[in-house]
PDB file of N, CA and C in Angstrom:
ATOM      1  N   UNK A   1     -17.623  19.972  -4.881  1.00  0.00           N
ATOM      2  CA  UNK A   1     -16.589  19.083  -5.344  1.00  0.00           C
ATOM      3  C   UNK A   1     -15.308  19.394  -4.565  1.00  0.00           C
ATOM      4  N   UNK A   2     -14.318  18.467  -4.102  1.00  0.00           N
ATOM      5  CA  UNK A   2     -13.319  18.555  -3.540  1.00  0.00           C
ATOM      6  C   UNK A   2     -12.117  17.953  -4.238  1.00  0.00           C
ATOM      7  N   UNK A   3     -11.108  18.479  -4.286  1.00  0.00           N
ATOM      8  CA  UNK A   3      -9.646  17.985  -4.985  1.00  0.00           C
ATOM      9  C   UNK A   3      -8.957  18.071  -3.772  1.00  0.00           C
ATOM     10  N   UNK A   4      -7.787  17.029  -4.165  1.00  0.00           N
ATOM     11  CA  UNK A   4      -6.732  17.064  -2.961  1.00  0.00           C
ATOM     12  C   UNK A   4      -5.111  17.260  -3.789  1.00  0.00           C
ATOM     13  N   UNK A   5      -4.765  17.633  -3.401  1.00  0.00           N
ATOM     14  CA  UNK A   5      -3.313  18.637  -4.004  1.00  0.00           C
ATOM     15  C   UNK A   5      -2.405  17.448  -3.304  1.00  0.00           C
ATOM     16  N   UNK A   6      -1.588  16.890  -4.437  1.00  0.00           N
ATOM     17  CA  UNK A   6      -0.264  16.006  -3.576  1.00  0.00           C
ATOM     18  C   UNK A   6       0.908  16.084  -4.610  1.00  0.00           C
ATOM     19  N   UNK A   7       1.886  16.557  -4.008  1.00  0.00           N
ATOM     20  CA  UNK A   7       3.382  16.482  -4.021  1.00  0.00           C
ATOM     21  C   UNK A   7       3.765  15.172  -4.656  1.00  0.00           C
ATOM     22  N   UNK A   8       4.313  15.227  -5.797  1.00  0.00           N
ATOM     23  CA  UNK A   8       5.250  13.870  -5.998  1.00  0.00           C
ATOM     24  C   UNK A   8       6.453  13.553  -4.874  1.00  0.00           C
ATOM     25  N   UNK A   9       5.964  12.730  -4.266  1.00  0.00           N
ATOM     26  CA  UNK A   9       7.300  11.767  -3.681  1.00  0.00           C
ATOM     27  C   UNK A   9       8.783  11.902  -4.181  1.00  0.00           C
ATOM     28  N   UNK A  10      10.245  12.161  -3.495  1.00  0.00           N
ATOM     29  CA  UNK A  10      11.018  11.658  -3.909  1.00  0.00           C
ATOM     30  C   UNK A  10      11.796  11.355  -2.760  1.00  0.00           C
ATOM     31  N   UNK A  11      13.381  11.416  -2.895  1.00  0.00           N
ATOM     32  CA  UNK A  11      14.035  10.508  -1.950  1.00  0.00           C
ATOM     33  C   UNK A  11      13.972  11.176  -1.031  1.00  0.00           C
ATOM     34  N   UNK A  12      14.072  12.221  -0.799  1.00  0.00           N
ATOM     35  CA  UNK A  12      14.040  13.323   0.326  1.00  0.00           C
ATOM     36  C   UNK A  12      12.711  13.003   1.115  1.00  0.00           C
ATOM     37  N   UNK A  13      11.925  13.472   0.541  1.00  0.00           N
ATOM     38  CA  UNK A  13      10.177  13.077   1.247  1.00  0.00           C
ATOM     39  C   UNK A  13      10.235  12.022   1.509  1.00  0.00           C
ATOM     40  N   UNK A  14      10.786  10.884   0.950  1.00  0.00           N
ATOM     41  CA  UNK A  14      10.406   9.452   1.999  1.00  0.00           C
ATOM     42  C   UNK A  14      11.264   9.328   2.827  1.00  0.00           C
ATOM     43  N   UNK A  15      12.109  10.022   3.469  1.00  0.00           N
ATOM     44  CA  UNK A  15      12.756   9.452   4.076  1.00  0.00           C
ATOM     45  C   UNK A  15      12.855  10.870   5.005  1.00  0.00           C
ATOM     46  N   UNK A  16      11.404  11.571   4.667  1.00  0.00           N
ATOM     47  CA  UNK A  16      11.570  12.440   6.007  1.00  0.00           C
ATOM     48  C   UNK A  16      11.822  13.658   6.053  1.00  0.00           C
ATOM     49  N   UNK A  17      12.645  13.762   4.918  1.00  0.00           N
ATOM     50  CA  UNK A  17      13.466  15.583   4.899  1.00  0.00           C
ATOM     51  C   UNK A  17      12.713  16.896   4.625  1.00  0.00           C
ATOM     52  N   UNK A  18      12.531  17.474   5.893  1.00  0.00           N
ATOM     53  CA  UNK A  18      11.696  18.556   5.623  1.00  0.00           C
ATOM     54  C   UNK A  18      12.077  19.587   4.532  1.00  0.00           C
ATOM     55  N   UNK A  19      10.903  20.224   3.802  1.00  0.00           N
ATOM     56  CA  UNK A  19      11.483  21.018   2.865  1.00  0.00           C
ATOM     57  C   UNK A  19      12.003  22.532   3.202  1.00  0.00           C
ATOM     58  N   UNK A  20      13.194  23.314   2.890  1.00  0.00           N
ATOM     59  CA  UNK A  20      13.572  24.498   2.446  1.00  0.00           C
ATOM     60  C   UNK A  20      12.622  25.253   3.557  1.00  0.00           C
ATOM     61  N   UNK A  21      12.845  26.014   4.204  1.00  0.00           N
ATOM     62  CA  UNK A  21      12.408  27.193   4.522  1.00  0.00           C
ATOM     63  C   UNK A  21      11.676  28.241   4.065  1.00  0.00           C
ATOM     64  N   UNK A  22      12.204  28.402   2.654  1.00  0.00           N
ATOM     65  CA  UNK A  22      11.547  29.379   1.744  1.00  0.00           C
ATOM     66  C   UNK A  22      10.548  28.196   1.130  1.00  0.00           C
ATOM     67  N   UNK A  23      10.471  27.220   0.733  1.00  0.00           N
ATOM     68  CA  UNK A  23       9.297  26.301   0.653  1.00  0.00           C
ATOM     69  C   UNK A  23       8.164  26.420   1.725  1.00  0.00           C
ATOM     70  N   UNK A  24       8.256  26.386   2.763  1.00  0.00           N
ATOM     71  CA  UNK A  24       7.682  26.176   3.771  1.00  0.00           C
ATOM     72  C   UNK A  24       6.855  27.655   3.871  1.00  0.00           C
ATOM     73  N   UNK A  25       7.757  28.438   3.475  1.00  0.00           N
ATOM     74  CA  UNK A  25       6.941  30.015   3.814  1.00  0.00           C
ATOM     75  C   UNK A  25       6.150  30.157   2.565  1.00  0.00           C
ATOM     76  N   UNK A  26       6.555  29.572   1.790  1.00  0.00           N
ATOM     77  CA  UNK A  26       5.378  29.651   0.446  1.00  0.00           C
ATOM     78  C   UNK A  26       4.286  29.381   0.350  1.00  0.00           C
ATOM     79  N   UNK A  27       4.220  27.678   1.008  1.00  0.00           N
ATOM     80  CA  UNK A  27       3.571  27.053   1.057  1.00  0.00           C
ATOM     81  C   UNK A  27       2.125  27.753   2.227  1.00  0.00           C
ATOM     82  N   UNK A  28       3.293  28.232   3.508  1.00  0.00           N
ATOM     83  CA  UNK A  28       1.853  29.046   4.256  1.00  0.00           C
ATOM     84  C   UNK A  28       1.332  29.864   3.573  1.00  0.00           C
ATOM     85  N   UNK A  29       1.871  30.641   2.741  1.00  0.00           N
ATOM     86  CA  UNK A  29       1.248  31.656   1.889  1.00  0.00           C
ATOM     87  C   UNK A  29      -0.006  31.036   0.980  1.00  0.00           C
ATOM     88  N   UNK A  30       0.354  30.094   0.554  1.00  0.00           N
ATOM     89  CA  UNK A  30      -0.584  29.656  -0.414  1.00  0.00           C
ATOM     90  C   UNK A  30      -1.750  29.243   0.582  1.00  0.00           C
ATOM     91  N   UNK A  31      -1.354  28.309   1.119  1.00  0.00           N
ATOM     92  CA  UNK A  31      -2.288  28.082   2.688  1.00  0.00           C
ATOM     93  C   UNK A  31      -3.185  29.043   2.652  1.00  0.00           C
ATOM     94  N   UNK A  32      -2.664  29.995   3.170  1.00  0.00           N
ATOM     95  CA  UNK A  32      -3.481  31.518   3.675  1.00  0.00           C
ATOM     96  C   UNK A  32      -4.250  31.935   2.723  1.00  0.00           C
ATOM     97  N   UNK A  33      -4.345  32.121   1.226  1.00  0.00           N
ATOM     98  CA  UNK A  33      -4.903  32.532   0.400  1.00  0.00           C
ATOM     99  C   UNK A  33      -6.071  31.751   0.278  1.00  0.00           C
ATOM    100  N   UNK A  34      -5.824  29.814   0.350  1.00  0.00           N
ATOM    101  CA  UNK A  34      -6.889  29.480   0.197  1.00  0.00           C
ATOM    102  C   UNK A  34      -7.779  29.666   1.169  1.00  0.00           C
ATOM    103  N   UNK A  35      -7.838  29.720   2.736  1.00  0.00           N
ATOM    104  CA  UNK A  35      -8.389  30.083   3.859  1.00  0.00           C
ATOM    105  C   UNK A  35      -9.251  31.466   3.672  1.00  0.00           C
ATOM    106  N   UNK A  36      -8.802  32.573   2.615  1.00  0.00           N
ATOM    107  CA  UNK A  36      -9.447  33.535   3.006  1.00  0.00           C
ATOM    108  C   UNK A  36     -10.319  33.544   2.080  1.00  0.00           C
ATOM    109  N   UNK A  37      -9.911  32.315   0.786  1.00  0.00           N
ATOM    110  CA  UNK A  37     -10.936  32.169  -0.210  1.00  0.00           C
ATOM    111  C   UNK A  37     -12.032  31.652  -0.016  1.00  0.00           C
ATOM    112  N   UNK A  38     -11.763  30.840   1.629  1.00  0.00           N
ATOM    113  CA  UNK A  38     -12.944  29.637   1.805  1.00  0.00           C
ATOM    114  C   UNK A  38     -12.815  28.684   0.767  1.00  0.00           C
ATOM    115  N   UNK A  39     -12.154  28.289   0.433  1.00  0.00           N
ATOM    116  CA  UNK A  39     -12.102  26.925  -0.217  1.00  0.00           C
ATOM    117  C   UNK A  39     -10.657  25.742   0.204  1.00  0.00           C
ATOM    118  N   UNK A  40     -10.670  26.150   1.441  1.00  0.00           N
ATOM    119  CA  UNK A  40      -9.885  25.374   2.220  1.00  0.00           C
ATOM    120  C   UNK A  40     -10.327  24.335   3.196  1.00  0.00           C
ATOM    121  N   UNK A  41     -10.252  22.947   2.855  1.00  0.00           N
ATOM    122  CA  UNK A  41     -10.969  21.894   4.148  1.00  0.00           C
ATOM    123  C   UNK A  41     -10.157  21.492   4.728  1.00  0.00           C
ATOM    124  N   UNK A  42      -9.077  21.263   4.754  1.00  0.00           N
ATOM    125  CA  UNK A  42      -8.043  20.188   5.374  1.00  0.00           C
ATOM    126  C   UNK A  42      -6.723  20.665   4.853  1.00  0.00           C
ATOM    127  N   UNK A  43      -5.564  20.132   6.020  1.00  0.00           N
ATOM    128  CA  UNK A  43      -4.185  20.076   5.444  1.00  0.00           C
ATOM    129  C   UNK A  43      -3.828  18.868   6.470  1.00  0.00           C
ATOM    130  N   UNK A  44      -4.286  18.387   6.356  1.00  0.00           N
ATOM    131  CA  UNK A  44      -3.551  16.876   6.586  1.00  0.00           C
ATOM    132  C   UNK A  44      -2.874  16.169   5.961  1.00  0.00           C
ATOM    133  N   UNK A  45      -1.823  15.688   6.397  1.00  0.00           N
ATOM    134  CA  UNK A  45      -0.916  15.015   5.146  1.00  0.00           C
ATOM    135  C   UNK A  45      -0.940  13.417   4.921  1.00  0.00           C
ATOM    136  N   UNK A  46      -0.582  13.038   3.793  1.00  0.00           N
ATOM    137  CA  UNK A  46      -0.314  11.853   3.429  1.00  0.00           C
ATOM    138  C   UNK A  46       0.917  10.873   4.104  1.00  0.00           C
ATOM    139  N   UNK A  47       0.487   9.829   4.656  1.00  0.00           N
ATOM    140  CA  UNK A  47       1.703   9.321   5.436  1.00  0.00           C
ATOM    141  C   UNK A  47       3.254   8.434   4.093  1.00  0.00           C
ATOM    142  N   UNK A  48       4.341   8.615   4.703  1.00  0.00           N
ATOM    143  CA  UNK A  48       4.814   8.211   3.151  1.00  0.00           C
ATOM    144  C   UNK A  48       4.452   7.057   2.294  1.00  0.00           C
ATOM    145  N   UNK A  49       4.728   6.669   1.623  1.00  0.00           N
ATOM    146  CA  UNK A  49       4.863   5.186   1.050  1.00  0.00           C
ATOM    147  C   UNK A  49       5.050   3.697   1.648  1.00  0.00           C
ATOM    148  N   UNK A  50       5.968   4.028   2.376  1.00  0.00           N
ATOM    149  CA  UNK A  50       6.891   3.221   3.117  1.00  0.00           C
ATOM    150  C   UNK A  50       5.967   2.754   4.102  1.00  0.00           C
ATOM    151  N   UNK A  51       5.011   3.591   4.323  1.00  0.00           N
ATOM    152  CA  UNK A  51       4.089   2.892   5.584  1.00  0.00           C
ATOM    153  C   UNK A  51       2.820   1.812   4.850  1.00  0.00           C
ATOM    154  N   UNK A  52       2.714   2.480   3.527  1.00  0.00           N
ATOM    155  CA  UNK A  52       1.723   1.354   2.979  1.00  0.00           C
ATOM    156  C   UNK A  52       1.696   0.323   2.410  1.00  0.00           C
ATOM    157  N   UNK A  53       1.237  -0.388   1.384  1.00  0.00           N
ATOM    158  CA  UNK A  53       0.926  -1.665   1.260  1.00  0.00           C
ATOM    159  C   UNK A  53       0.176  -1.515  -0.238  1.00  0.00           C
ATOM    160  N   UNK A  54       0.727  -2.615  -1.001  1.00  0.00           N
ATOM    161  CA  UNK A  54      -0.112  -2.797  -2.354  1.00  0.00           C
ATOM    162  C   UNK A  54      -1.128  -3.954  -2.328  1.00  0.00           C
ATOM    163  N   UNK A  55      -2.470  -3.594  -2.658  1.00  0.00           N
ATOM    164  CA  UNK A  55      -3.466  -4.518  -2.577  1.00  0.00           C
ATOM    165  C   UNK A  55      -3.860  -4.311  -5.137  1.00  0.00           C
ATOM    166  N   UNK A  56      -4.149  -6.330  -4.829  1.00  0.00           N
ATOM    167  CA  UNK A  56      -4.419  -6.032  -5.925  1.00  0.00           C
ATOM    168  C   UNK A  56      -5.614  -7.425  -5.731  1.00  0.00           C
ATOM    169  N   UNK A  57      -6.413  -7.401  -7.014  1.00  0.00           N
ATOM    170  CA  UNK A  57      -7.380  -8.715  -7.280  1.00  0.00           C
ATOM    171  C   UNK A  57      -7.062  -8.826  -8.150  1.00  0.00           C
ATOM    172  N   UNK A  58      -6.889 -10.645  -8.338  1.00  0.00           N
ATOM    173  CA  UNK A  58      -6.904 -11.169  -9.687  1.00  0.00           C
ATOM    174  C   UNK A  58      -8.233 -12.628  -9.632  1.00  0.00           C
ATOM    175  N   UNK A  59      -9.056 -12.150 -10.758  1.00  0.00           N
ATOM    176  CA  UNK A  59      -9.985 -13.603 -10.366  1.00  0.00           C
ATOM    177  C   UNK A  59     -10.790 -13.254  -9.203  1.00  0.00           C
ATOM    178  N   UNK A  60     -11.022 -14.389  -8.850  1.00  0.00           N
ATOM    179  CA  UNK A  60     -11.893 -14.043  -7.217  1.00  0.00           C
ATOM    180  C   UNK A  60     -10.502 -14.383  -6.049  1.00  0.00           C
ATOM    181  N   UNK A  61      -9.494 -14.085  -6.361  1.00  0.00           N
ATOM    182  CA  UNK A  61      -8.634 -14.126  -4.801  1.00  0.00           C
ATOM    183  C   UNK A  61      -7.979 -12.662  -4.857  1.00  0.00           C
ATOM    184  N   UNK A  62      -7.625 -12.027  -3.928  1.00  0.00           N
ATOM    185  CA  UNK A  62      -7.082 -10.367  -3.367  1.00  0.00           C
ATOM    186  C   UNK A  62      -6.156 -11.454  -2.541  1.00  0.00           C
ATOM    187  N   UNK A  63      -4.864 -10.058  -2.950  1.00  0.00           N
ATOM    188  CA  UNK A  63      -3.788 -10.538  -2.303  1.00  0.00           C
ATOM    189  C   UNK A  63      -2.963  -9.364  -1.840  1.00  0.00           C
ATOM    190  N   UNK A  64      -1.779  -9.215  -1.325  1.00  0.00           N
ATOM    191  CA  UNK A  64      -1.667  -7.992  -0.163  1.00  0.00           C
ATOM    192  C   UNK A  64       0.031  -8.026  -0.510  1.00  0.00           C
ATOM    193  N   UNK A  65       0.657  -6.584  -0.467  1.00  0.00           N
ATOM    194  CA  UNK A  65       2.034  -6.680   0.229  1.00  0.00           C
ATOM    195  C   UNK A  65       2.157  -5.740   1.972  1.00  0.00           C
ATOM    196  N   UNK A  66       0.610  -6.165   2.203  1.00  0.00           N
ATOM    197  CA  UNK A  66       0.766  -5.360   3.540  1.00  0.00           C
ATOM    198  C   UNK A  66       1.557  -5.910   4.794  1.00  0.00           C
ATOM    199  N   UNK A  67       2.412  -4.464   5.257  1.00  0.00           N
ATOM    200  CA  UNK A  67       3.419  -5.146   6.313  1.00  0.00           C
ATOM    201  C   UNK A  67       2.680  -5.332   7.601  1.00  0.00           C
ATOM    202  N   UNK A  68       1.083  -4.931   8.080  1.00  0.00           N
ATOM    203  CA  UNK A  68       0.556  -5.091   9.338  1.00  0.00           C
ATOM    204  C   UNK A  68      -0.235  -6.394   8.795  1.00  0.00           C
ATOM    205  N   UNK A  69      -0.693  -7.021  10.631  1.00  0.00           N
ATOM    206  CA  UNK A  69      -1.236  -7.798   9.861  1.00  0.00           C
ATOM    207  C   UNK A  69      -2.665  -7.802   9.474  1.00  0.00           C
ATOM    208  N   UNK A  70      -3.363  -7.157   9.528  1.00  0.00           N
ATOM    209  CA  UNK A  70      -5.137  -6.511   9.293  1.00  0.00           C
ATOM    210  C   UNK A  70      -4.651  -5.790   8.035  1.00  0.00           C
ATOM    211  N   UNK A  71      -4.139  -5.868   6.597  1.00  0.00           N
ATOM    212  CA  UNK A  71      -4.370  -5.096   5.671  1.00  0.00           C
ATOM    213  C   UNK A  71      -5.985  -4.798   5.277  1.00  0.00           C
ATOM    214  N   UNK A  72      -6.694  -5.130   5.576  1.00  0.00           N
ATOM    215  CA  UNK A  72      -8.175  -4.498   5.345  1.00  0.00           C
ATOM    216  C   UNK A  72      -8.833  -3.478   5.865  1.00  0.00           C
ATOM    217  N   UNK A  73      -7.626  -2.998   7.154  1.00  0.00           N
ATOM    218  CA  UNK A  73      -8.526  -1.603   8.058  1.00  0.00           C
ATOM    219  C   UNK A  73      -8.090  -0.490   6.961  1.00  0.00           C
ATOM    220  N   UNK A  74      -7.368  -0.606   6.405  1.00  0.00           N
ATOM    221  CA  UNK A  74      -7.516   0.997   5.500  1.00  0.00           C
ATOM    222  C   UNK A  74      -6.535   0.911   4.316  1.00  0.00           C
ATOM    223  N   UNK A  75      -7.605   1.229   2.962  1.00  0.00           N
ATOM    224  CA  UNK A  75      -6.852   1.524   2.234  1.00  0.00           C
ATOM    225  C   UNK A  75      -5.819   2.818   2.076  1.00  0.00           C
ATOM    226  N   UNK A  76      -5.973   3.490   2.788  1.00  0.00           N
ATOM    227  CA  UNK A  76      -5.731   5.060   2.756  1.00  0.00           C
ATOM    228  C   UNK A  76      -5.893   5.546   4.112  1.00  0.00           C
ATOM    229  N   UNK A  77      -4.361   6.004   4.594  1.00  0.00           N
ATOM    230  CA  UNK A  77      -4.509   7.033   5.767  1.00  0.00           C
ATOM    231  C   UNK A  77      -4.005   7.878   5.665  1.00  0.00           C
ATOM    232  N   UNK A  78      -4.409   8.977   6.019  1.00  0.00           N
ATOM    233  CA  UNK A  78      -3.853  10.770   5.807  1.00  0.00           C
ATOM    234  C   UNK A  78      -3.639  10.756   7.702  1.00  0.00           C
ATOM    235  N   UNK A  79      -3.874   9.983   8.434  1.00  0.00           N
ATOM    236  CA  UNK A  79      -2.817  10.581   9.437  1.00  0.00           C
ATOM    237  C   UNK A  79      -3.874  11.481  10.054  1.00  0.00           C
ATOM    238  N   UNK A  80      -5.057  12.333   9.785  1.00  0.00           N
ATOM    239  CA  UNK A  80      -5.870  12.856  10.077  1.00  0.00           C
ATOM    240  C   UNK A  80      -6.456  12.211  11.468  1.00  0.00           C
ATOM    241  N   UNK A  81      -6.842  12.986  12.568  1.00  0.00           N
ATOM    242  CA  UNK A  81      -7.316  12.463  13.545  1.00  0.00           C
ATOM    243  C   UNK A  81      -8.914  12.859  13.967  1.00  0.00           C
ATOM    244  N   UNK A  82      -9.671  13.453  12.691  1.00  0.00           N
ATOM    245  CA  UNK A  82     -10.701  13.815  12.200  1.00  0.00           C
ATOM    246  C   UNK A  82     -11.994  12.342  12.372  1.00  0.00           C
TER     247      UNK A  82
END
């Protein structure tokens, strides 16, 4: 079984702002622990908000607020080049 760990969004993260230093060194730490646990697959990140698009169905028609114009190549990109 696999879980994926995500950060709530706020104004800072969408718009880019890397976190704290001492965040950052934590975060490798935690990193590192899971690596030596072996229960580490990935750290690829989530691209923000701002890049995606709301898909919904109502009835038999789907409708889009996607800003490209192919909203059907992906519901979901992590940016991963996997």
């Amino acid at each position: 079984m696999r879980f994926m760990m995500m950060v709530k969004a706020n104004k800072d993260s969408e718009a880019g702002v890397m976190p704290s230093e001492e965040m950052i060194v934590k975060m490798g730490k935690y990193n590192e622990e899971l690596m030596k646990a072996g229960v580490l697959v990935d750290l690829a990140g989530l691209k923000p908000s701002s890049n995606g698009f709301r898909a919904t169905r109502e009835a038999s028609r789907g409708s889009s607020t996607a800003p490209s114009p192919r909203p059907r190549s992906s519901l979901a990109d992590t940016g991963s080049s996997t």
